[in-house]
Protein backbone atom coordinates (compact mmCIF):
# COMPACT_ATOMS: atom_id res chain seq x y z
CA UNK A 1 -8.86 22.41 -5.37
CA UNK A 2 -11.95 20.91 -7.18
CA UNK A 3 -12.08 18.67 -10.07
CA UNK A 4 -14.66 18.67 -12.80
CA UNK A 5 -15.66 15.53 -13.40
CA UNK A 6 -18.28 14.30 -16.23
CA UNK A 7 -20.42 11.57 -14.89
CA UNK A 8 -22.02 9.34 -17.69
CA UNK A 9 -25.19 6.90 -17.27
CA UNK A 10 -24.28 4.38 -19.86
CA UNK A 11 -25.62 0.64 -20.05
CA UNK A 12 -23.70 -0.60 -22.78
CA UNK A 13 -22.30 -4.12 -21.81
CA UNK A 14 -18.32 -3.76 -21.07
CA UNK A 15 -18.11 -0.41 -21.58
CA UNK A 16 -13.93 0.38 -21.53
CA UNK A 17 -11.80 1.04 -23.79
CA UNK A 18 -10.06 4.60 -25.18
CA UNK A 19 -12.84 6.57 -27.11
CA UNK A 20 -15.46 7.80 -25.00
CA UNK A 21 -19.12 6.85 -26.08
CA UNK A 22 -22.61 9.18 -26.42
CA UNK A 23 -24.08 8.78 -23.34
CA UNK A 24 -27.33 7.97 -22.49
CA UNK A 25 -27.92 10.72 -19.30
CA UNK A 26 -24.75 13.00 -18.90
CA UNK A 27 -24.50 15.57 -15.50
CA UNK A 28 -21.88 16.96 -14.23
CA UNK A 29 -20.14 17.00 -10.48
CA UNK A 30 -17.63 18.08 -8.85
CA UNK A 31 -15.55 16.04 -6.89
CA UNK A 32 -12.92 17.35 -4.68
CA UNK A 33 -9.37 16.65 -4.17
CA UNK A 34 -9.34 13.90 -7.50
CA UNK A 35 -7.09 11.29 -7.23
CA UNK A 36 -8.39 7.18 -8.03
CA UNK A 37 -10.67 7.50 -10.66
CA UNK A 38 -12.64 4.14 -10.94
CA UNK A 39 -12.04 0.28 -11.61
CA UNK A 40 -10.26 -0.30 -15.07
CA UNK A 41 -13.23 -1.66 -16.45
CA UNK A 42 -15.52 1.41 -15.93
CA UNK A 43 -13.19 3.63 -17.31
CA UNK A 44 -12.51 5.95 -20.48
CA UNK A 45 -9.93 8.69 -20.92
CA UNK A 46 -9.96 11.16 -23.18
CA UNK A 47 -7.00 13.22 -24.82
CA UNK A 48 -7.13 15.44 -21.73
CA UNK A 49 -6.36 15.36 -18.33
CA UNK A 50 -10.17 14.25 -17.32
CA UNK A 51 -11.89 11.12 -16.60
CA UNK A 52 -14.90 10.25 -17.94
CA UNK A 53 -16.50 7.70 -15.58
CA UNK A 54 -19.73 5.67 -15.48
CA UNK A 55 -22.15 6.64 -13.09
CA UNK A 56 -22.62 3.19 -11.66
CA UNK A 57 -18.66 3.55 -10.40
CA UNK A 58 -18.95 6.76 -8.74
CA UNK A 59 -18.76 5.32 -5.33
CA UNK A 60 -14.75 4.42 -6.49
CA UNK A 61 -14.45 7.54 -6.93
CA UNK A 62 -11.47 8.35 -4.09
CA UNK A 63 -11.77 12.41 -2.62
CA UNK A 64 -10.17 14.27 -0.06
CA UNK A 65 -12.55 16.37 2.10
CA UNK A 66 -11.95 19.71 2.26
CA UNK A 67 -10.64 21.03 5.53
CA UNK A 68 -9.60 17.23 6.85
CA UNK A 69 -6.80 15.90 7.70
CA UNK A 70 -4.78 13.93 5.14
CA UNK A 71 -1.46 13.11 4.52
CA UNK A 72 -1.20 14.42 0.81
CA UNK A 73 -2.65 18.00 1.88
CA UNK A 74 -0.04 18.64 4.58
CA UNK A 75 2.47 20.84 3.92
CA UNK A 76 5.63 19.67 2.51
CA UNK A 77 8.62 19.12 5.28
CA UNK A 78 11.71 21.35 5.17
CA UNK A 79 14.04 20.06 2.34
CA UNK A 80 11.56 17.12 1.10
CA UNK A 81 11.41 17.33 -2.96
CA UNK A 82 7.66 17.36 -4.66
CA UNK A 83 8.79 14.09 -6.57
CA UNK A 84 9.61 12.30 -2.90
CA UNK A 85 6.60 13.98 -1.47
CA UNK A 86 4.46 12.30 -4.48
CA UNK A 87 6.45 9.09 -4.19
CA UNK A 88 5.24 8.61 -0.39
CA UNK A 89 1.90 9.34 -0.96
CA UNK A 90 1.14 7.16 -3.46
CA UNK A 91 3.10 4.57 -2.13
CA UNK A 92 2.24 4.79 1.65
CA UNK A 93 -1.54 5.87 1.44
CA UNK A 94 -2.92 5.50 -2.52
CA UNK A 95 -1.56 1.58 -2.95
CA UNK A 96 -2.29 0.80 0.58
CA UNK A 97 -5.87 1.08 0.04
CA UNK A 98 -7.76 -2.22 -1.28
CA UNK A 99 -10.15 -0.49 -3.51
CA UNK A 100 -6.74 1.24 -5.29
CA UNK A 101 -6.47 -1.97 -7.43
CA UNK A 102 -7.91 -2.10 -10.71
CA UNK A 103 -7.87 1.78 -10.57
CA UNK A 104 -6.11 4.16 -12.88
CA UNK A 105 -4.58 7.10 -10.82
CA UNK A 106 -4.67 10.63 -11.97
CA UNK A 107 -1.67 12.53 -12.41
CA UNK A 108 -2.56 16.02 -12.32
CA UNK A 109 -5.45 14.97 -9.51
CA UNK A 110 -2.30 13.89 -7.10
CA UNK A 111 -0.55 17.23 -8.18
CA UNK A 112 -3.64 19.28 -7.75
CA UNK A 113 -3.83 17.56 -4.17
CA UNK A 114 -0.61 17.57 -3.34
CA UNK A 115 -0.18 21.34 -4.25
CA UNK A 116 2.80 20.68 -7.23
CA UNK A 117 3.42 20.47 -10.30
CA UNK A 118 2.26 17.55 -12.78
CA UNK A 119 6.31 17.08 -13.36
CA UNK A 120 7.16 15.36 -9.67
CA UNK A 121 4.15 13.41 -9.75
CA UNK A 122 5.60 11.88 -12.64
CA UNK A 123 8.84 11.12 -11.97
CA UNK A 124 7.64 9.49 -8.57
CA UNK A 125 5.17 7.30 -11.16
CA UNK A 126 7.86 6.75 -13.06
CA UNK A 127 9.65 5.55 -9.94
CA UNK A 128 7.07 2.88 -8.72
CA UNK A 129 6.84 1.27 -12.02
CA UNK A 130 10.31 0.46 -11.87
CA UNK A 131 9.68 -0.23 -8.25
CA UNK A 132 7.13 -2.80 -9.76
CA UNK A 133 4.36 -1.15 -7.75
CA UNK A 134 2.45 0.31 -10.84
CA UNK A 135 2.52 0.15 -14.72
CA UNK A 136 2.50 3.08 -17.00
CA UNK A 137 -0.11 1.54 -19.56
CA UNK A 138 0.60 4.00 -22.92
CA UNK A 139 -2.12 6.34 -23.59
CA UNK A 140 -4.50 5.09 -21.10
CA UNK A 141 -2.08 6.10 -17.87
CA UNK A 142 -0.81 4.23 -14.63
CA UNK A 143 -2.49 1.39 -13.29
CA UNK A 144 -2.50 -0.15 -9.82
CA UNK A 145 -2.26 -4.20 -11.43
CA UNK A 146 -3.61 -6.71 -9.10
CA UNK A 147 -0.94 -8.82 -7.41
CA UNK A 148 -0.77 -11.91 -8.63
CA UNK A 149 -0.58 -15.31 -6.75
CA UNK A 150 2.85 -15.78 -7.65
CA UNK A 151 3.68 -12.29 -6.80
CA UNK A 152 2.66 -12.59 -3.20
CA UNK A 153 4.41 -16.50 -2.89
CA UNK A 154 7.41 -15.22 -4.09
CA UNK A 155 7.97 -11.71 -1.64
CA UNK A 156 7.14 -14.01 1.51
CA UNK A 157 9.81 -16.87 0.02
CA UNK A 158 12.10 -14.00 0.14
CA UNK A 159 11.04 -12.67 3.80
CA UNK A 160 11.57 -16.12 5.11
CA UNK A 161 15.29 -16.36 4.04
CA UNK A 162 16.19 -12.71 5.23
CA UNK A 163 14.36 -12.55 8.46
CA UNK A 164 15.59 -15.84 9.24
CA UNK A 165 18.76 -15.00 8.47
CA UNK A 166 18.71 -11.40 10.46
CA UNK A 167 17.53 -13.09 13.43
CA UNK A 168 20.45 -15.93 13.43
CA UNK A 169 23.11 -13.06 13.63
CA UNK A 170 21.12 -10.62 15.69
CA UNK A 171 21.27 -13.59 18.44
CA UNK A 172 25.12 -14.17 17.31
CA UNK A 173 25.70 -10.37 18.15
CA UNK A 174 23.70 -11.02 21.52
CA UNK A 175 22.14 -7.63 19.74
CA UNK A 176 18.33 -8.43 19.91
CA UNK A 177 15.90 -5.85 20.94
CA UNK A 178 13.54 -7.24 23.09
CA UNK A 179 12.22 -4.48 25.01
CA UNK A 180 11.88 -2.48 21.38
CA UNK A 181 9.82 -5.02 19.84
CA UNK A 182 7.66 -6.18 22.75
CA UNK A 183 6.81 -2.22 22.71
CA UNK A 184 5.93 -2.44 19.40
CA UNK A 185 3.64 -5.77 19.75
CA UNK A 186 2.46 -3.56 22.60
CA UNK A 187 0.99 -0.78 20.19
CA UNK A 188 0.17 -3.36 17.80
CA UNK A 189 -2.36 -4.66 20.02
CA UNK A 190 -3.95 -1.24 20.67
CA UNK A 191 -4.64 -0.54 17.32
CA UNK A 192 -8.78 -0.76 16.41
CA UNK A 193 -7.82 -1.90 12.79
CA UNK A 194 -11.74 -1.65 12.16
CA UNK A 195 -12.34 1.66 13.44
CA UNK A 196 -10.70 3.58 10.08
CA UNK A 197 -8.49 3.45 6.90
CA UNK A 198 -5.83 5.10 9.02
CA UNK A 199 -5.89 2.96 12.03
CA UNK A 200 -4.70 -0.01 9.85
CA UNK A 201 -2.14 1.92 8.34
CA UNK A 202 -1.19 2.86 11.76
CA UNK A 203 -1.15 -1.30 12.46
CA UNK A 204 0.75 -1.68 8.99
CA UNK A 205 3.08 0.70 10.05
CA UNK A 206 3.93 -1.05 13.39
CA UNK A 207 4.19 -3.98 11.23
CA UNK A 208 6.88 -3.38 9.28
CA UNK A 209 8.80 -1.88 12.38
CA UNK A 210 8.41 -4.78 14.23
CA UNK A 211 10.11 -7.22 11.51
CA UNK A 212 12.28 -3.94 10.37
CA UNK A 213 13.90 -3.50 13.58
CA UNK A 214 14.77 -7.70 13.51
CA UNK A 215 16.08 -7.61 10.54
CA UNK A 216 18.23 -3.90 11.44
CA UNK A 217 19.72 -5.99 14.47
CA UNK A 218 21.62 -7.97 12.19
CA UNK A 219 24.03 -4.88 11.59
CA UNK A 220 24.13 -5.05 7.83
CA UNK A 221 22.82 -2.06 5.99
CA UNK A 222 22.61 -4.10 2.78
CA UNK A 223 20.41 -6.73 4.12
CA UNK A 224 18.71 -3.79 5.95
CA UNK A 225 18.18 -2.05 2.13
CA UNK A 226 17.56 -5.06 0.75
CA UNK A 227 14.35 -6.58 3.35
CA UNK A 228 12.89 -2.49 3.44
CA UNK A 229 12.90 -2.76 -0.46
CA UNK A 230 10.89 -6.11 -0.42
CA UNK A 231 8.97 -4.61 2.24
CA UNK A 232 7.92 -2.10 0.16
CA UNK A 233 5.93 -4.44 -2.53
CA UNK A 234 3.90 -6.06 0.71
CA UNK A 235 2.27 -2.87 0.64
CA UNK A 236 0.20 -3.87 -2.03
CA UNK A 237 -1.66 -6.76 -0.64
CA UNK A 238 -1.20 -6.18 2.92
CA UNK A 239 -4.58 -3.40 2.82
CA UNK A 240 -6.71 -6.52 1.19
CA UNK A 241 -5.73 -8.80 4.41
CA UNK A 242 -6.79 -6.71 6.92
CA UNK A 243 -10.17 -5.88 4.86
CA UNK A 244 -10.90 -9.14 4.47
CA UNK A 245 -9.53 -11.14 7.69
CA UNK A 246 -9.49 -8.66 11.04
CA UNK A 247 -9.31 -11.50 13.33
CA UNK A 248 -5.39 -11.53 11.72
CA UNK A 249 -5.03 -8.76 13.87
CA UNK A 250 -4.80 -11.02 17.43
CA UNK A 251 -2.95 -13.62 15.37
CA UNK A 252 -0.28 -11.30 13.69
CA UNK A 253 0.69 -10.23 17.65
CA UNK A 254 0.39 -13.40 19.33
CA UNK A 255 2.70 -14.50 16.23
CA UNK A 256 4.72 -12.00 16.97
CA UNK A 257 5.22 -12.21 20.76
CA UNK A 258 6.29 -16.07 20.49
CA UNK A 259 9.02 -14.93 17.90
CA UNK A 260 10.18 -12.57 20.91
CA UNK A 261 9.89 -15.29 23.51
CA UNK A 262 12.00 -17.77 21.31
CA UNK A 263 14.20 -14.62 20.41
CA UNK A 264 14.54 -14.17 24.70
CA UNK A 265 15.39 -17.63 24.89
CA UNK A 266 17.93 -17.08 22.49
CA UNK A 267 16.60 -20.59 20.94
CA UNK A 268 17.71 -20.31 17.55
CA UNK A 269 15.92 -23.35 15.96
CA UNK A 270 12.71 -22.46 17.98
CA UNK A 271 12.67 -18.72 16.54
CA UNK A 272 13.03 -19.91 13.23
CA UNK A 273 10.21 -22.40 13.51
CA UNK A 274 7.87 -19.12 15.02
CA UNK A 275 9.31 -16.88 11.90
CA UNK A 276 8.57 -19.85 9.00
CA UNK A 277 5.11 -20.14 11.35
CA UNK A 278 4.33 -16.72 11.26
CA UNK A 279 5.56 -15.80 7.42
CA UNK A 280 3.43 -19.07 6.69
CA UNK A 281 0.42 -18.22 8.30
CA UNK A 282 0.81 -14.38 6.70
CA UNK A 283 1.19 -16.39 3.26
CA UNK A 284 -2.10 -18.09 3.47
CA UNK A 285 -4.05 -15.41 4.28
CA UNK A 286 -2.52 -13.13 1.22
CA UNK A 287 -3.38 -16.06 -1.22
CA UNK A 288 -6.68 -16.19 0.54
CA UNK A 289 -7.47 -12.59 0.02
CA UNK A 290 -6.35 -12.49 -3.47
């Protein structure tokens, strides 16, 4: 489905704001499959469900190709709700992407896209503000916030005490799995991060398996709830990292792999020393790339 979108040629210094203003030049386009509009700065909603965006920020402008493949255009799986299919969309794909922050999304663009109603697109908003993920700004709509410094320092505190944790009764359990993990580092290390947006969600994927799986070998669902929940808000700066640092790639498995040696070893001080090492090293670079 297309979206009509008025593009505006406007050189008015900091141009934002609610009311939209005469342009200059005006054209229109149409731009399918609608979903991130622009940067917050370059962008004015109306009373309707459009965008009005300056021409300078049309390459923001996020689309969906007709005819190729994408994750929000697939058809839904047996017994998965429109609200859960919204949730993982714009969860998994939408605030993975770096150029998603700053951005407004558009509600009925990701129900237009997604093939639903504006109603489940909603609710799954609704869900990843209280997730902290997004914030439902009152008549200008949901905005992907930056993460802020503090944000980032205090989800990898938290990693460092549950992983470290997971992996002190995972070894007390003798209930550690190697061979799982070193297949993971495996695929890790096969992923071309640079070759396309869905290659490093590919690597982020076999990210969060490989610490996932750790922190599952403890045998506690809670702490298992608990660490895929905190997980969840790494998604939002993890995108930026890879963007901005893909020689973290060979470092991230080579981190990885002496975790599993130490893990082998079953040398608990040494595999804490690897997971502080590893969470520390993944800390810098986040505060780097914010």
């Amino acid at each position: 489905m297309n979206h009509f979108v008025t593009l505006w040629h406007s050189t008015a210094p900091g141009w934002s704001g609610s009311g939209i203003p005469e342009p200059h030049v005006a054209e229109s386009a149409v731009v399918p499959g609608l979903l991130i509009a622009v940067q917050a700065k370059s962008l004015s909603i109306n009373q309707s469900d459009g965008f009005v965006i300056p021409h300078e920020a049309v390459n923001m402008i996020e689309t969906a190709t007709p005819g190729a493949p994408h994750l929000g255009a697939q058809s839904p799986a047996p017994g998965v709700s429109g609200r859960e299919r919204a949730y993982r969309y714009v969860r998994d794909e939408v605030l993975q992407r770096p150029e998603s922050t700053g951005t407004f999304l558009s509600e009925q663009g990701i129900a237009s896209l997604l093939g639903t109603s504006r109603t489940p697109v909603r609710e799954a908003l609704l869900r990843l503000q209280a997730e902290g993920l997004v914030e439902v700004m009152p008549k200008r709509g949901v905005y992907v916030a930056p993460m802020s410094r503090r944000q980032i320092t205090e989800v990898l505190d938290l990693r460092r005490v549950l992983e470290g944790h997971a992996a002190a009764q995972a070894m007390a359990r003798n209930f550690v799995p190697i061979n799982a993990l070193r297949q993971t580092v495996l695929e890790q290390n096969s992923v071309n991060v640079r070759a396309s947006h869905t290659a490093a969600l590919r690597f982020f994927e076999l990210d969060r398996r490989f610490h996932q799986d750790l922190v599952d070998a403890a045998g506690s669902d809670l702490l298992s709830r608990t660490y895929a929940n905190l997980r969840i808000r790494q998604l939002r700066f993890g995108g930026a990292t890879l963007c901005t640092n893909p020689h973290r790639q060979r470092r991230v498995c080579d981190e990885h792999l002496a975790i599993i040696d130490a893990l082998d070893r079953n040398d608990d001080t040494q595999v804490q020393a690897m997971i502080a090492n590893h969470l520390d090293s993944t800390q810098q670079t986040f505060l780097c790339a914010a």
